[in-house]
N, C-alpha and C. Protein backbone atom coordinates (compact mmCIF):
# COMPACT_ATOMS: atom_id res chain seq x y z
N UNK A 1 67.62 -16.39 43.06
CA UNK A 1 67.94 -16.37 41.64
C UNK A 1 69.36 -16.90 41.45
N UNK A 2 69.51 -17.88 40.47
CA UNK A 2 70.65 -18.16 40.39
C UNK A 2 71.48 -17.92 39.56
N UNK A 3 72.88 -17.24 39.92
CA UNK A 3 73.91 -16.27 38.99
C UNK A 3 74.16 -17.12 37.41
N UNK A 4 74.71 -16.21 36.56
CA UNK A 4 74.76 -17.15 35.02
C UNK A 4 75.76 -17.90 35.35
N UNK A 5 75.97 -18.88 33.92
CA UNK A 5 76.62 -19.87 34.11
C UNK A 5 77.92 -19.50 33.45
N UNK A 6 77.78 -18.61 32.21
CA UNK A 6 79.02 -18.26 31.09
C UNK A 6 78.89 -16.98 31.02
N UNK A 7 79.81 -16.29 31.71
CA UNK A 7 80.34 -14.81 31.50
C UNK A 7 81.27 -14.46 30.22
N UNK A 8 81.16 -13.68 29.22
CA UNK A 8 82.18 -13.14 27.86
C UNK A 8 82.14 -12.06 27.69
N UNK A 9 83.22 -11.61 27.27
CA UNK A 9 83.56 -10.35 26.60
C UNK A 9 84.30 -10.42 25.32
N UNK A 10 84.21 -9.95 24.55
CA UNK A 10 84.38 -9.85 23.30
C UNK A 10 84.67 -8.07 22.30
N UNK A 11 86.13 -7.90 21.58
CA UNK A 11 85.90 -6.63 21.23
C UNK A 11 87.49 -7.06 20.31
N UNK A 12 86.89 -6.08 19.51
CA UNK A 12 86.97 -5.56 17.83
C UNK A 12 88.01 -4.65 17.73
N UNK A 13 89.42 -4.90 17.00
CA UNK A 13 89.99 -3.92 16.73
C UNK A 13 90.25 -3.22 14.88
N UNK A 14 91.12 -2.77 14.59
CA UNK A 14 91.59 -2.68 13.28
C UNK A 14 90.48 -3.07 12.28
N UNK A 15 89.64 -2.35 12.13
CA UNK A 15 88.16 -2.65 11.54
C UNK A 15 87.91 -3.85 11.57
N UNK A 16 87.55 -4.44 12.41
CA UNK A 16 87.36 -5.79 12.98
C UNK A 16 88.20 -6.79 12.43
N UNK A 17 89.35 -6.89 11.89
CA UNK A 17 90.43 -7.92 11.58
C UNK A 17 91.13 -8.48 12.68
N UNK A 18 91.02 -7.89 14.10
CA UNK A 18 91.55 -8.75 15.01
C UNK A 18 90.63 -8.24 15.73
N UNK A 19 89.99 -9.78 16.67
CA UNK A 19 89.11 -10.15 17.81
C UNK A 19 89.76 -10.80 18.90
N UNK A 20 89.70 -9.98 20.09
CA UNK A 20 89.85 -10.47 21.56
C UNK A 20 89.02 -10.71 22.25
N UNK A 21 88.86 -12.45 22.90
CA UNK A 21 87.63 -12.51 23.05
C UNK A 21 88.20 -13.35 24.71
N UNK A 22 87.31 -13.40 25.66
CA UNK A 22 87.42 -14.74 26.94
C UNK A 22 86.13 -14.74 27.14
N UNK A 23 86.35 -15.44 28.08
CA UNK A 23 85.22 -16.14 28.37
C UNK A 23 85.31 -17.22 29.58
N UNK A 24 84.38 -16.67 30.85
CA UNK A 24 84.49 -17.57 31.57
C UNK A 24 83.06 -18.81 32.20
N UNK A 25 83.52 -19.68 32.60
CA UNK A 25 82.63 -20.92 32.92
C UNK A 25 82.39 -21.58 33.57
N UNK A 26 82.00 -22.05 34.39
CA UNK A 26 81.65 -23.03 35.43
C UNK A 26 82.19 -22.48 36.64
N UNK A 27 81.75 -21.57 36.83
CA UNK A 27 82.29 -20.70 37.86
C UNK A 27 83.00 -21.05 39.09
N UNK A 28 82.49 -22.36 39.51
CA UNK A 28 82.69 -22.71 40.70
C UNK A 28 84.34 -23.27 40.91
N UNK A 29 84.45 -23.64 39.67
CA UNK A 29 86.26 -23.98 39.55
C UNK A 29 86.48 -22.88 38.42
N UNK A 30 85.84 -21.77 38.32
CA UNK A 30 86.88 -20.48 37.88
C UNK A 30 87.70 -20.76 36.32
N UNK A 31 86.80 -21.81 35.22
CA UNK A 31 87.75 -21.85 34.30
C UNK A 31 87.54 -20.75 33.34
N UNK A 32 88.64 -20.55 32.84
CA UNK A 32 88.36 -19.21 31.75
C UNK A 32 89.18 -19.50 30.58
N UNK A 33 89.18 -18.83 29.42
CA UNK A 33 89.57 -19.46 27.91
C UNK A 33 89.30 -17.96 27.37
N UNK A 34 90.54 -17.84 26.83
CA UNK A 34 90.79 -16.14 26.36
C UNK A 34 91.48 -16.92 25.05
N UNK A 35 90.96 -16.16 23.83
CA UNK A 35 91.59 -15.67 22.68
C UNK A 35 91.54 -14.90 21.88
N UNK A 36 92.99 -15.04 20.60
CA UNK A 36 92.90 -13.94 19.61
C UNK A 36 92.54 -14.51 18.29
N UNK A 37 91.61 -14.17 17.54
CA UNK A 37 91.31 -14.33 16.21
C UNK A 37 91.69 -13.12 15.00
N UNK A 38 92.77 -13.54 14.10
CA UNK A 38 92.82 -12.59 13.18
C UNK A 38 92.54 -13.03 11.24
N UNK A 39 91.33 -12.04 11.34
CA UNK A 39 90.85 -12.41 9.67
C UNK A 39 92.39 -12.08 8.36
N UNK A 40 92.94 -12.28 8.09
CA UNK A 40 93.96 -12.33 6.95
C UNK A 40 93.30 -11.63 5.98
N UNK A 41 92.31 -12.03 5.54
CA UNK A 41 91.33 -11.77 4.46
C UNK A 41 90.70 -12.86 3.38
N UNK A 42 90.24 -12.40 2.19
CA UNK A 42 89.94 -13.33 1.50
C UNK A 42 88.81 -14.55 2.21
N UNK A 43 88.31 -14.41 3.62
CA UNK A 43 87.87 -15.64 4.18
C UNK A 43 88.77 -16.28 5.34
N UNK A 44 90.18 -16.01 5.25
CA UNK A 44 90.97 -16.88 6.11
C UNK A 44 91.39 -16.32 6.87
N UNK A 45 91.40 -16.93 8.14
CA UNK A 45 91.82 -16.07 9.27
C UNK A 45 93.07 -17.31 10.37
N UNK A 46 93.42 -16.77 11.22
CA UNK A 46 94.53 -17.49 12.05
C UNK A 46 93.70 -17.42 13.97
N UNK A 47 94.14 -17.77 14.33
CA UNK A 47 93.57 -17.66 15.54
C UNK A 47 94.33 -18.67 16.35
N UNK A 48 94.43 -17.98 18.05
CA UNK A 48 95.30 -19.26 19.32
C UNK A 48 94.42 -18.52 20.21
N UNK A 49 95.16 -18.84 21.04
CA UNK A 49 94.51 -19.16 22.84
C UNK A 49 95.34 -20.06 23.97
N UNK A 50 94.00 -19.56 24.86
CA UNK A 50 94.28 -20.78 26.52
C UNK A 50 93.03 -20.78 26.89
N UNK A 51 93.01 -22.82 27.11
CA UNK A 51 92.32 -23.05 27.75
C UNK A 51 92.63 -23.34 29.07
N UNK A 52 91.47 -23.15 30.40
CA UNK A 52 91.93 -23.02 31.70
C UNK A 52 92.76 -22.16 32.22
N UNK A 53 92.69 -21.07 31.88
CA UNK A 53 93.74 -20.32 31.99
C UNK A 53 94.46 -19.91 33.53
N UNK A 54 93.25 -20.27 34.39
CA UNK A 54 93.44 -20.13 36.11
C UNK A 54 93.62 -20.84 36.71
N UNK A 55 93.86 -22.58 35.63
CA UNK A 55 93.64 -23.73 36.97
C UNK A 55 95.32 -23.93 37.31
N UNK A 56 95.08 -24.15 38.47
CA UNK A 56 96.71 -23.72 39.67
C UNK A 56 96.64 -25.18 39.41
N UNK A 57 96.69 -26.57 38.82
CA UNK A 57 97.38 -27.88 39.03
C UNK A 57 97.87 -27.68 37.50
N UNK A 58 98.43 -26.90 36.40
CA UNK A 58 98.97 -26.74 35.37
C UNK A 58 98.00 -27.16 34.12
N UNK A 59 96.90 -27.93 34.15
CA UNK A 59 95.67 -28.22 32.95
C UNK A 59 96.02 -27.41 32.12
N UNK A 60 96.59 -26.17 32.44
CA UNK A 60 96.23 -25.24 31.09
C UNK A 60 96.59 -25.84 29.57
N UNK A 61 95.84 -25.51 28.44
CA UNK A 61 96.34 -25.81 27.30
C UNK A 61 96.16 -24.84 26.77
N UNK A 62 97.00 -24.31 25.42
CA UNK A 62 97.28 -23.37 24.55
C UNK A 62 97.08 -24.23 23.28
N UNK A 63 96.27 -23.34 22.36
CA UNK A 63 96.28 -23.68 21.10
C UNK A 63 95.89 -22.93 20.13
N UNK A 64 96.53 -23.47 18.24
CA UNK A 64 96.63 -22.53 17.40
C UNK A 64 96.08 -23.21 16.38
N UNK A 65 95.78 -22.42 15.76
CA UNK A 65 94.55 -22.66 14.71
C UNK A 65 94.67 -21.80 13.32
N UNK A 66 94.53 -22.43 12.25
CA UNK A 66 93.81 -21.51 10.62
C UNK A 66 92.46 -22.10 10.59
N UNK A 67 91.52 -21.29 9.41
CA UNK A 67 90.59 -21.47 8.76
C UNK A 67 90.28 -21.19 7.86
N UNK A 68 88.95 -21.27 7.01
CA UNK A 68 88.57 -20.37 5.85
C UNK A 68 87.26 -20.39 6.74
N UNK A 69 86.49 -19.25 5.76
CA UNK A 69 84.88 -18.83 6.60
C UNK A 69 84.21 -18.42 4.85
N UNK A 70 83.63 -19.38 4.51
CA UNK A 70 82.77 -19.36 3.48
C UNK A 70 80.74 -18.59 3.70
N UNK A 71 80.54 -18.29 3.10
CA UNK A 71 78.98 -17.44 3.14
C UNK A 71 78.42 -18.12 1.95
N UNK A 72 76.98 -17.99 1.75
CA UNK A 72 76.84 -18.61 0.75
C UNK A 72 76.79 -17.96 -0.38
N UNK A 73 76.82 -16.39 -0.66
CA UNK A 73 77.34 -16.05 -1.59
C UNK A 73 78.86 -16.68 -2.42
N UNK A 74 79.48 -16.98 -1.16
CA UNK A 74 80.90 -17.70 -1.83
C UNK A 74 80.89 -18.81 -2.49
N UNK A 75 79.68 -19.99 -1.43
CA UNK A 75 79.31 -20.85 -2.15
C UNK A 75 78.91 -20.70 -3.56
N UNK A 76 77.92 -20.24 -3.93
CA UNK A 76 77.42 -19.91 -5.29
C UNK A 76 78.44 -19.58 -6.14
N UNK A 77 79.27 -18.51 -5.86
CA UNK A 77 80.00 -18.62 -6.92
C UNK A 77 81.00 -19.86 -7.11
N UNK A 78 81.49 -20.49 -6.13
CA UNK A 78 82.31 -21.53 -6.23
C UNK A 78 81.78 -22.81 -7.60
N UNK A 79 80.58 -22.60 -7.16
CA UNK A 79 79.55 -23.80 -7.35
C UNK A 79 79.00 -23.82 -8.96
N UNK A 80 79.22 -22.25 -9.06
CA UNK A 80 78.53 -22.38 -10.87
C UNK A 80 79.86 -22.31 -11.50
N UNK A 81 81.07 -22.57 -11.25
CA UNK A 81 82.09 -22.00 -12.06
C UNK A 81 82.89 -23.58 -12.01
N UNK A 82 82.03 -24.64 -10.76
CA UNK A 82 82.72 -26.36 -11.40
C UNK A 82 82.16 -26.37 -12.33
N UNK A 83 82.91 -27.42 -12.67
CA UNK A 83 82.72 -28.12 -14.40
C UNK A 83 81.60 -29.37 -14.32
N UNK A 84 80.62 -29.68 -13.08
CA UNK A 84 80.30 -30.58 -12.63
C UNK A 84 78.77 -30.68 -14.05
């Protein structure tokens, strides 16, 4: 039987407004990618990280991020209130 390919963990703090999440992959070169996601509210949240976080020739990259996270309830209302 052959072992999985993508191991994660994932967990919830501050009524789920901040997420700590990794995650590892390709096992055989050991890469792994850990981050933090935090919802702001309203839809928008901030979020960084590392990618590669174990590889010993320096690859690693770090990166930071915003968003919005729309549902389609949000849509709808967005949508009847243009002037279109």
């Amino acid at each position: 039987m052959k072992a999985p390919e993508v191991l994660g963990v994932e967990y919830s703090f501050f009524k789920r407004k901040l997420k700590l999440s990794m995650e590892a992959f390709n096992l055989e070169k050991a890469n792994l990618r850990a981050f933090a996601k935090y919802n702001v509210g309203w839809g928008f949240y901030v979020l960084g990280g590392i990618s590669d976080a174990l590889d010993k020739n320096s690859v690693r990259s770090g990166y930071l991020g915003a968003g919005l996270f729309l549902t389609n309830d949000d849509l709808k209302v967005l949508l009847t209130r243009s002037p279109f």
